[in-house]
Protein backbone atom coordinates (compact mmCIF):
# COMPACT_ATOMS: atom_id res chain seq x y z
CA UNK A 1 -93.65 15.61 -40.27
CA UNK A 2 -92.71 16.58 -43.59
CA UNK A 3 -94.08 14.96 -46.57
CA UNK A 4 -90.81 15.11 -48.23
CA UNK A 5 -89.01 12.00 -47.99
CA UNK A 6 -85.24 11.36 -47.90
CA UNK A 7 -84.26 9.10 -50.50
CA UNK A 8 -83.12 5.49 -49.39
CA UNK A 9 -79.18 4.91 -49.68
CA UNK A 10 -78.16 1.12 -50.03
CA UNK A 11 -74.73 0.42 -48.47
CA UNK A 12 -72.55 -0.48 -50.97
CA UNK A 13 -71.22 -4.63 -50.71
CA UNK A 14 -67.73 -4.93 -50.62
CA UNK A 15 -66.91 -6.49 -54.25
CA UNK A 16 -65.73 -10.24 -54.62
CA UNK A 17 -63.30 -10.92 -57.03
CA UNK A 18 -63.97 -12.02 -60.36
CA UNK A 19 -62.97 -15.40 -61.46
CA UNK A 20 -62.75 -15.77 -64.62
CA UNK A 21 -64.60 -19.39 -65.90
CA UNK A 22 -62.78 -21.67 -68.16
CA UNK A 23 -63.46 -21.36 -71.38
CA UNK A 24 -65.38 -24.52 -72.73
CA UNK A 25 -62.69 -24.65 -75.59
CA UNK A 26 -59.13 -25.23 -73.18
CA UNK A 27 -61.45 -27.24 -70.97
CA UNK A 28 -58.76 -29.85 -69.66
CA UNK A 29 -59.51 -32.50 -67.08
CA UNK A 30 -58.09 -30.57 -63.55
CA UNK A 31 -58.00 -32.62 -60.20
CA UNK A 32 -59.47 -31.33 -57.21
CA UNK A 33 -56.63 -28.90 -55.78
CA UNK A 34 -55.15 -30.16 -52.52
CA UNK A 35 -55.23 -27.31 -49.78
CA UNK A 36 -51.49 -25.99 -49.31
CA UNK A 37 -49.77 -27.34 -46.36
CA UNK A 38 -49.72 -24.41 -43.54
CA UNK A 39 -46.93 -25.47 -41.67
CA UNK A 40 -44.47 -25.92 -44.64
CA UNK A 41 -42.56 -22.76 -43.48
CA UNK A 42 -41.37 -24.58 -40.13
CA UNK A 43 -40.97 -27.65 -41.65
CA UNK A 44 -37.25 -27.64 -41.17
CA UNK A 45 -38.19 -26.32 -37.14
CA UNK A 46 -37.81 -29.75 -34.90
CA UNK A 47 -39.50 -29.02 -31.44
CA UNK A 48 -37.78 -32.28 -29.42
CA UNK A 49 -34.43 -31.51 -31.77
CA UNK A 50 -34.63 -27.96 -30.14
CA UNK A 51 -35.28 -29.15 -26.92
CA UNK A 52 -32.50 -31.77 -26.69
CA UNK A 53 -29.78 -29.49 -28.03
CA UNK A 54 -31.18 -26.33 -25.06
CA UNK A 55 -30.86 -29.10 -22.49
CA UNK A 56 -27.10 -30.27 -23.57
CA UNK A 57 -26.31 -27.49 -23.75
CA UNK A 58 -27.93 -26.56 -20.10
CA UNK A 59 -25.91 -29.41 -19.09
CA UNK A 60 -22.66 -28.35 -20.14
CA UNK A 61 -22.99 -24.98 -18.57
CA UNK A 62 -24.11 -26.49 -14.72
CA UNK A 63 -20.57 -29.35 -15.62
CA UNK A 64 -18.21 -26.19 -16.15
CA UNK A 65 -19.88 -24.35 -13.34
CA UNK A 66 -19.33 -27.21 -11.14
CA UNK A 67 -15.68 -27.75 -12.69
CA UNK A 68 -15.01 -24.21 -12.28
CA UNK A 69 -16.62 -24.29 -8.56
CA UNK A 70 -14.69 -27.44 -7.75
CA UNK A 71 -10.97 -25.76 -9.41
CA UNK A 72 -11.54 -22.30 -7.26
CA UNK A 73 -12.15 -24.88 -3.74
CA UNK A 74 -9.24 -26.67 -4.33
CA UNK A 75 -6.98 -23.83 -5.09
CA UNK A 76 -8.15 -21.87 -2.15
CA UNK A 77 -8.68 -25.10 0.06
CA UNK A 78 -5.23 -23.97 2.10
CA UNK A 79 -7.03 -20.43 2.50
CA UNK A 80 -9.41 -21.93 5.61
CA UNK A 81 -9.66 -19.55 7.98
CA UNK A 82 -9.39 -21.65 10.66
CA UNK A 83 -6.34 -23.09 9.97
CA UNK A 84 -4.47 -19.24 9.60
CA UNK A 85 -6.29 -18.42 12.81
CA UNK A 86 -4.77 -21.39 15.11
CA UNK A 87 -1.44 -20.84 13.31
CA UNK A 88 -1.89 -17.16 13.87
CA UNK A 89 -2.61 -17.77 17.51
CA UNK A 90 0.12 -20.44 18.04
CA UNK A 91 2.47 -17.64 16.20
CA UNK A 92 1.41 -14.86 18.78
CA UNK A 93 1.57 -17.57 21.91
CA UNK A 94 4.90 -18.43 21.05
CA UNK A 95 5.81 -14.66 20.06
CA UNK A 96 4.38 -13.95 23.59
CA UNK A 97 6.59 -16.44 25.60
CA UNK A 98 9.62 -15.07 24.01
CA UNK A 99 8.85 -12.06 24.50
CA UNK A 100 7.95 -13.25 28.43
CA UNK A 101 11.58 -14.88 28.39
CA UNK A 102 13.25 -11.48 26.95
CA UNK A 103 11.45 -9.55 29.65
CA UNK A 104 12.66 -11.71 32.33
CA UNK A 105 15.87 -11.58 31.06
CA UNK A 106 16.00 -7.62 30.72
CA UNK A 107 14.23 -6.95 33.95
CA UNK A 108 16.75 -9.19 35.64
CA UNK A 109 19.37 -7.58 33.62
CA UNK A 110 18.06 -4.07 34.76
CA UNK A 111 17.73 -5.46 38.33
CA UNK A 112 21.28 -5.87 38.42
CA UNK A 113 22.42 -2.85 36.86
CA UNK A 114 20.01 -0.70 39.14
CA UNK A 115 21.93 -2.89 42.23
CA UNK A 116 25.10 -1.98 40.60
CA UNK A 117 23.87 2.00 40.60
CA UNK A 118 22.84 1.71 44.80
CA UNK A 119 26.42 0.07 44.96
CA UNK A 120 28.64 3.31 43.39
CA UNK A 121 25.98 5.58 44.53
CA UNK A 122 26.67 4.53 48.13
CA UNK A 123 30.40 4.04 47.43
CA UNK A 124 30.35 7.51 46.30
CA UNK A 125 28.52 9.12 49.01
CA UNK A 126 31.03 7.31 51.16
CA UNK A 127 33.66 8.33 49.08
CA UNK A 128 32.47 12.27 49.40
CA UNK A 129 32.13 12.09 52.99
CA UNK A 130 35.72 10.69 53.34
CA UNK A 131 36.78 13.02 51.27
CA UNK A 132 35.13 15.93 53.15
CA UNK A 133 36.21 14.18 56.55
CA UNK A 134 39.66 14.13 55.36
CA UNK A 135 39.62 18.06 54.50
CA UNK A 136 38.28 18.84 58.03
CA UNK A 137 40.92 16.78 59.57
CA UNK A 138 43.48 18.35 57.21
CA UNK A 139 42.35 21.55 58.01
CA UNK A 140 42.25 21.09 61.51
CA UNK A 141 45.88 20.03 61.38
CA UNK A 142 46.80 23.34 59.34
CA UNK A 143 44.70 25.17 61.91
CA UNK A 144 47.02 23.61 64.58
CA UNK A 145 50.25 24.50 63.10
CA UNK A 146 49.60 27.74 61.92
CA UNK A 147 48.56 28.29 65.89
CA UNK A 148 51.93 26.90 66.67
CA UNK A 149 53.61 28.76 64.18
CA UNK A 150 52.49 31.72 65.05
CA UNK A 151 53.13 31.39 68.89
CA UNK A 152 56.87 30.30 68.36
CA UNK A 153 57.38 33.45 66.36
CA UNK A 154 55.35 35.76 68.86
CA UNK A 155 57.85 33.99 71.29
CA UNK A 156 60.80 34.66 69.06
CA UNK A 157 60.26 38.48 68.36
CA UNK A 158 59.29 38.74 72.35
CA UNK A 159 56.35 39.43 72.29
CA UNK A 160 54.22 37.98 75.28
CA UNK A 161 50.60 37.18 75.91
């Protein structure tokens, strides 16, 4: 070790302000001075005034809420779901007897009509065949007078067979 020695370095206080003494001369008799009130700033700050007002005002919001709730159920009250769907379904049962009725009606309708079809259908048929009966039979008459026809003038010109 060294002989030399490091000199010793005192850490500095932190000052304290000066006050300054009265001076005997403008001695005056002070009172004690009262410590300065440390909630003066929120004096005007009411904790159960605060409260009351949040909670009126807490109650006023849930009454229009429940106003507004109750308004929007009564106006769509008629919109129940259950009462469109049994007048839907009595609208489509009702809808689907007429439309049972009008079938009934057509396919009898169309029952007829088709009868009335087989009816001139056959009647025409018959019609044709009388008709084509008819030409045979005419033609078979023609057929027998031409025959004769021509025999009486094969007779007349002399001619024999």
């Amino acid at each position: 070790m060294s002989n030399i020695e490091t000199p010793k370095t005192e850490k500095q206080q932190p000052q304290q302000p000066r006050t300054e003494q009265p001076n005997a001369r403008s001695a005056t008799p002070t009172t004690p001075a009262t410590p300065a009130n440390p909630f003066a700033a929120f004096s005007a700050f009411d904790p159960m005034a605060f409260w009351n007002a949040s909670q009126q005002m807490f109650r006023d919001a849930v009454a229009t809420a429940q106003a507004n709730a109750n308004s929007m159920a009564d106006k769509y009250s008629a919109l129940d779901p259950m009462g469109y769907w049994s007048s839907f379904r009595e609208a489509m049962t009702s809808a689907n007897s007429r439309n049972t009725g009008i079938a009934d009606k057509v396919d009898s309708q169309y029952a007829e009509v088709e009868q009335q079809l087989v009816e001139r259908a056959h009647l025409a048929v018959a019609t044709w065949a009388q008709l084509a009966n008819d030409a045979i039979s005419y033609g078979t008459r023609l057929s027998t007078e031409a025959r004769k026809l021509g025999a009486d003038t094969a007779k007349k010109m002399g001619a024999t067979a």
